[in-house]
N, C-alpha and C. Protein backbone atom coordinates (compact mmCIF):
# COMPACT_ATOMS: atom_id res chain seq x y z
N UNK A 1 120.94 40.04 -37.61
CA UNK A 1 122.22 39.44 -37.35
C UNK A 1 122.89 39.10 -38.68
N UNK A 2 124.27 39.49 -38.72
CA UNK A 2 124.83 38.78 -39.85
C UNK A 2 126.08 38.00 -39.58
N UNK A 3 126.35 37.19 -40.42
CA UNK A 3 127.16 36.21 -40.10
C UNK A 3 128.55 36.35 -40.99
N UNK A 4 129.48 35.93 -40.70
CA UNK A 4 130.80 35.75 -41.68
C UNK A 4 131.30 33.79 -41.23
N UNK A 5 131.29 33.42 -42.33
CA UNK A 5 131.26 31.85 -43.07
C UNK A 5 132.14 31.07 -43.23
N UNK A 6 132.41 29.83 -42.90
CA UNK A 6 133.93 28.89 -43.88
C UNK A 6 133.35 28.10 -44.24
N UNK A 7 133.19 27.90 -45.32
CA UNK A 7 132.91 26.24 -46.36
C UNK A 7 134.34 25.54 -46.67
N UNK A 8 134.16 24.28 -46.45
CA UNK A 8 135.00 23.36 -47.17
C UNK A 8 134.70 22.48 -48.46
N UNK A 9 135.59 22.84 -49.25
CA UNK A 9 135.05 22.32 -50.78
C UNK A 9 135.44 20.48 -50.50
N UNK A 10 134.44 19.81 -50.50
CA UNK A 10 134.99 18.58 -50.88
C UNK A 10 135.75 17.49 -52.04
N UNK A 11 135.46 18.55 -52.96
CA UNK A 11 136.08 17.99 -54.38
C UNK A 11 137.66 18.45 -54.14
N UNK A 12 138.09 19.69 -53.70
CA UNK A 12 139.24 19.93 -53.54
C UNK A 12 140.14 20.17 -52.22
N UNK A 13 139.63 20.23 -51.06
CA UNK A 13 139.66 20.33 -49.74
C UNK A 13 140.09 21.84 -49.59
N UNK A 14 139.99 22.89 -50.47
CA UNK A 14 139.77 24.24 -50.19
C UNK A 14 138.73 25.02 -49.22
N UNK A 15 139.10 25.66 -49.10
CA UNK A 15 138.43 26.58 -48.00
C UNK A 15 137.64 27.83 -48.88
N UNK A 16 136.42 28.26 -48.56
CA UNK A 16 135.48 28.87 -48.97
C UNK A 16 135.30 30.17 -47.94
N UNK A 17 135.17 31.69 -47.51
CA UNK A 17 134.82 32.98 -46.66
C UNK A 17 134.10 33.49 -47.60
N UNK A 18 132.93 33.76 -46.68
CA UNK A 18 131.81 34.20 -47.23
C UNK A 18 131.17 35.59 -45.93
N UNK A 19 130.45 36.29 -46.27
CA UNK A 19 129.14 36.74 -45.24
C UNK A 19 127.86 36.93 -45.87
N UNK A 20 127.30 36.49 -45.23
CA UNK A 20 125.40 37.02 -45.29
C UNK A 20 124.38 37.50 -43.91
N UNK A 21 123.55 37.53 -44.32
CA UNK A 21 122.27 37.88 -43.26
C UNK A 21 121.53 36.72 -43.03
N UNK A 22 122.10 35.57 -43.79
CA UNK A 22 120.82 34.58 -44.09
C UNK A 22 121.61 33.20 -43.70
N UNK A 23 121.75 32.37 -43.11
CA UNK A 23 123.41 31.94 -43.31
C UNK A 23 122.52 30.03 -43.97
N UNK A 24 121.32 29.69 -43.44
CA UNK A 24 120.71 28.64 -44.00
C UNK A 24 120.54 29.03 -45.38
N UNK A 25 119.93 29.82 -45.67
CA UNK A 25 119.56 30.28 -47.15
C UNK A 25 120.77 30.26 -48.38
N UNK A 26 122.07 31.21 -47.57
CA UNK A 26 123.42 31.18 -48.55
C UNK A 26 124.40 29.68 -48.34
N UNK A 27 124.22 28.88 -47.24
CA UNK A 27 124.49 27.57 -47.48
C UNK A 27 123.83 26.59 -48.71
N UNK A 28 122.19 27.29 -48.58
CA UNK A 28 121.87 26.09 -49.74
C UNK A 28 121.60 26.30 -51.00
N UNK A 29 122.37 28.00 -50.98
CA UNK A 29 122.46 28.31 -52.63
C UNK A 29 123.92 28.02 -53.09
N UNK A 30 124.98 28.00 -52.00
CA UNK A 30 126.37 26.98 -52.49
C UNK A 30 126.14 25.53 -52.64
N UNK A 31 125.30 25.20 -52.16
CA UNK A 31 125.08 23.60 -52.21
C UNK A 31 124.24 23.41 -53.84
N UNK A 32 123.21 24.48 -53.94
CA UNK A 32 123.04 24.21 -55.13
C UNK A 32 123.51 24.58 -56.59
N UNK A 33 124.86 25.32 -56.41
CA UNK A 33 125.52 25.80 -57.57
C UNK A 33 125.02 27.12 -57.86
N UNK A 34 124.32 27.94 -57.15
CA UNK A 34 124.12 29.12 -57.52
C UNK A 34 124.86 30.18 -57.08
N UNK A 35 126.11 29.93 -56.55
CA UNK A 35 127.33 30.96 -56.05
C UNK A 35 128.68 30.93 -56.82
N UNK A 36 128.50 31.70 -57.71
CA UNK A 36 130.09 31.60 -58.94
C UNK A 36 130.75 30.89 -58.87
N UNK A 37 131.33 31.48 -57.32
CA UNK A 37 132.87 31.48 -56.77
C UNK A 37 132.89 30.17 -56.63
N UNK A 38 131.33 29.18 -55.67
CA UNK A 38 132.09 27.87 -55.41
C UNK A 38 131.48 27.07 -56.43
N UNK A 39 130.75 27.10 -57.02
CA UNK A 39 129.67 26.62 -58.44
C UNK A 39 130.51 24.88 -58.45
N UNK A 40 131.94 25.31 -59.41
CA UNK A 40 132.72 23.73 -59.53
C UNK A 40 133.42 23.52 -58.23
N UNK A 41 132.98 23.60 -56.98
CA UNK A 41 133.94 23.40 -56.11
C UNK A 41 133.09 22.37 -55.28
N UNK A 42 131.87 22.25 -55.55
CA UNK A 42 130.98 21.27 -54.41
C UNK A 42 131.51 20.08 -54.79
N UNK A 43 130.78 19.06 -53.82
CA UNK A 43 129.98 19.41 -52.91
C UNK A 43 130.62 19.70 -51.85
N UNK A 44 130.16 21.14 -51.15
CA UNK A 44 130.99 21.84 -49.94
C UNK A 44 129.58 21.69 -48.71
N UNK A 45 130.99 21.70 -47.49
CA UNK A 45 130.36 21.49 -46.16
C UNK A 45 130.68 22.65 -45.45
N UNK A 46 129.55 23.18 -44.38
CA UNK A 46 129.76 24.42 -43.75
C UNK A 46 130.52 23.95 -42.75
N UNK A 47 132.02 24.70 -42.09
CA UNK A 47 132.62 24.52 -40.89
C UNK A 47 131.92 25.25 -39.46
N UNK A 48 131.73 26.38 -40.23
CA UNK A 48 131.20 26.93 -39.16
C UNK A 48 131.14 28.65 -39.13
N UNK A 49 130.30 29.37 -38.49
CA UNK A 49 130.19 30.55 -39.01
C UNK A 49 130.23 31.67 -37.18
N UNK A 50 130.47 32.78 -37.33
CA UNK A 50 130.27 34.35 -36.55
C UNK A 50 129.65 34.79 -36.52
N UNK A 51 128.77 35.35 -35.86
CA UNK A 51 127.63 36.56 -35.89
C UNK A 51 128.34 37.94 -35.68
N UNK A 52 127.90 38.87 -36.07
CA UNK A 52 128.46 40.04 -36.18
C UNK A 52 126.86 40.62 -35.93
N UNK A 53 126.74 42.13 -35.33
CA UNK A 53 125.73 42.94 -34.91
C UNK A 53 125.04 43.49 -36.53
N UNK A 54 126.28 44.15 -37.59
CA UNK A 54 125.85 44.74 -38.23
C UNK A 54 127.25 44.48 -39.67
N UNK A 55 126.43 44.45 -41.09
CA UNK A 55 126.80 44.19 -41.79
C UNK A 55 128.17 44.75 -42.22
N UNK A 56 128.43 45.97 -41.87
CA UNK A 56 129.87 46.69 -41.80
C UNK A 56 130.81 45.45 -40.74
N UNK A 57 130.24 45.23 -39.83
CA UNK A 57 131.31 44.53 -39.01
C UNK A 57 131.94 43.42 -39.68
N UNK A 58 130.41 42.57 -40.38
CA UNK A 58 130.20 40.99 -41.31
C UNK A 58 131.22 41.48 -42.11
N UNK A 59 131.16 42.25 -43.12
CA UNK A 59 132.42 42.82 -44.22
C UNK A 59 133.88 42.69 -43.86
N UNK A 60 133.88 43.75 -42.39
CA UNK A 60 135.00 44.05 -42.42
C UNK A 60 136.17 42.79 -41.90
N UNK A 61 135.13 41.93 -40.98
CA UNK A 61 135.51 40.86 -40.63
C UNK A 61 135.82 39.84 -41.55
N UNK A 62 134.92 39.69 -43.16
CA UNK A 62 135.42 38.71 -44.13
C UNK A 62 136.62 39.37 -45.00
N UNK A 63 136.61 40.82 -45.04
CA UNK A 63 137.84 41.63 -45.23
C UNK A 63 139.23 41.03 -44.57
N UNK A 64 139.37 41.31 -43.44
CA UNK A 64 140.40 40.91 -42.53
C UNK A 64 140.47 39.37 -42.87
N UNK A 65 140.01 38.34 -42.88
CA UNK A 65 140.05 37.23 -42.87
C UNK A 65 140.83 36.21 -44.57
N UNK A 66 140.09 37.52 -45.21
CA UNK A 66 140.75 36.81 -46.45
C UNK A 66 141.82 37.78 -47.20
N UNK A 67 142.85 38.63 -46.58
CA UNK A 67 143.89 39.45 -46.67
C UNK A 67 144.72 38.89 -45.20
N UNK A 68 144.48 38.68 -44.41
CA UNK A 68 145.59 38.22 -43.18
C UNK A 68 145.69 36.78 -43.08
N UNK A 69 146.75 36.40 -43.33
CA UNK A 69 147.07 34.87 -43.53
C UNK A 69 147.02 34.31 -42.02
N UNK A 70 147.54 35.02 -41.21
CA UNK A 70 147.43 34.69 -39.54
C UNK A 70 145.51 34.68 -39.15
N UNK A 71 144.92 35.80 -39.71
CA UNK A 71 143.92 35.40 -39.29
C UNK A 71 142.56 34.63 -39.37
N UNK A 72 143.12 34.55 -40.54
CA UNK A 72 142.40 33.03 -41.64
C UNK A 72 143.01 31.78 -41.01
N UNK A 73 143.97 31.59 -40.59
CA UNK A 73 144.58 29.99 -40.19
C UNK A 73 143.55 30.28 -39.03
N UNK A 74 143.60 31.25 -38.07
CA UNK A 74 142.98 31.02 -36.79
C UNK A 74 141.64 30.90 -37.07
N UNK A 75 140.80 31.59 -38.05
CA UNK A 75 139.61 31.81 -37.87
C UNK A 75 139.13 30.12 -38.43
N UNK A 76 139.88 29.40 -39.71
CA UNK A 76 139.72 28.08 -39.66
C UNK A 76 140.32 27.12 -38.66
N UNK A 77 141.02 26.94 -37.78
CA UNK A 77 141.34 26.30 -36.41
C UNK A 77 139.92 26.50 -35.69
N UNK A 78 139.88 27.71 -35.43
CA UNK A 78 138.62 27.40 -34.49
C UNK A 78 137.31 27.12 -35.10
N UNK A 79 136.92 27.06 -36.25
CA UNK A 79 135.74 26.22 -37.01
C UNK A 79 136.01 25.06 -37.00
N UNK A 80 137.24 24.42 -37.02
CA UNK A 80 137.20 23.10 -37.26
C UNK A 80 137.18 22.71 -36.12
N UNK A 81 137.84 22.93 -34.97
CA UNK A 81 137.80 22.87 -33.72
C UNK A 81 136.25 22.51 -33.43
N UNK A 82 135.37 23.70 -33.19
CA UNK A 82 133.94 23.73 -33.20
C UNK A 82 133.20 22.40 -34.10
N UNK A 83 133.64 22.55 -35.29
CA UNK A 83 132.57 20.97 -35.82
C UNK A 83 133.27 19.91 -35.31
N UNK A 84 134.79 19.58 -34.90
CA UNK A 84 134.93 18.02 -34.15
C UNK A 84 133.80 17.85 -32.75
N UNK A 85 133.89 19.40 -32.32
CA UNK A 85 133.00 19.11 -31.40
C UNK A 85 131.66 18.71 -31.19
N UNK A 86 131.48 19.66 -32.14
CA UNK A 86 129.87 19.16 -32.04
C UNK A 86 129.73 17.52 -33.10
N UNK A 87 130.66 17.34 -33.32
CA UNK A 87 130.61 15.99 -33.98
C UNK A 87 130.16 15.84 -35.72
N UNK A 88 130.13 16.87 -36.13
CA UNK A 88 129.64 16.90 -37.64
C UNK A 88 131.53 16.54 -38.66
């Protein structure tokens, strides 16, 4: 299974799209500064993540997400949506 990702940076309240295969593992290598992109951006919180069947889909889906401005607002609405719910 692979997943496509939103982190929220807490130092700046930016938004983070990511994919992996691993999605505990690549959470706690952003948490520990070992991901470039968010390195000065922690400490970041996961909103919430997708499963996808196969890594072409994971891609094409973090593709679409961070080139379509419509589908990035939606794809963060419904993560945030999802963590009020579950209460995190």
């Amino acid at each position: 299974m692979f997943y496509v990702y939103l982190l929220k940076s807490k130092k700046d309240d930016n938004y983070y799209i990511g994919q992996t295969n691993d999605i505990k593992k690549r959470a706690d290598m952003h948490s520990k500064g070992k991901v470039s992109s968010t390195k000065y951006r922690r400490p970041l919180k996961l909103l919430g993540y997708e499963m996808h069947k196969t890594r072409e889909g994971a891609r094409w889906r973090e593709y679409q997400l961070k080139h379509h401005s419509d589908k990035k607002k939606e794809f963060i609405e419904q993560c945030l949506k999802l963590s009020k719910n579950t209460g995190e």
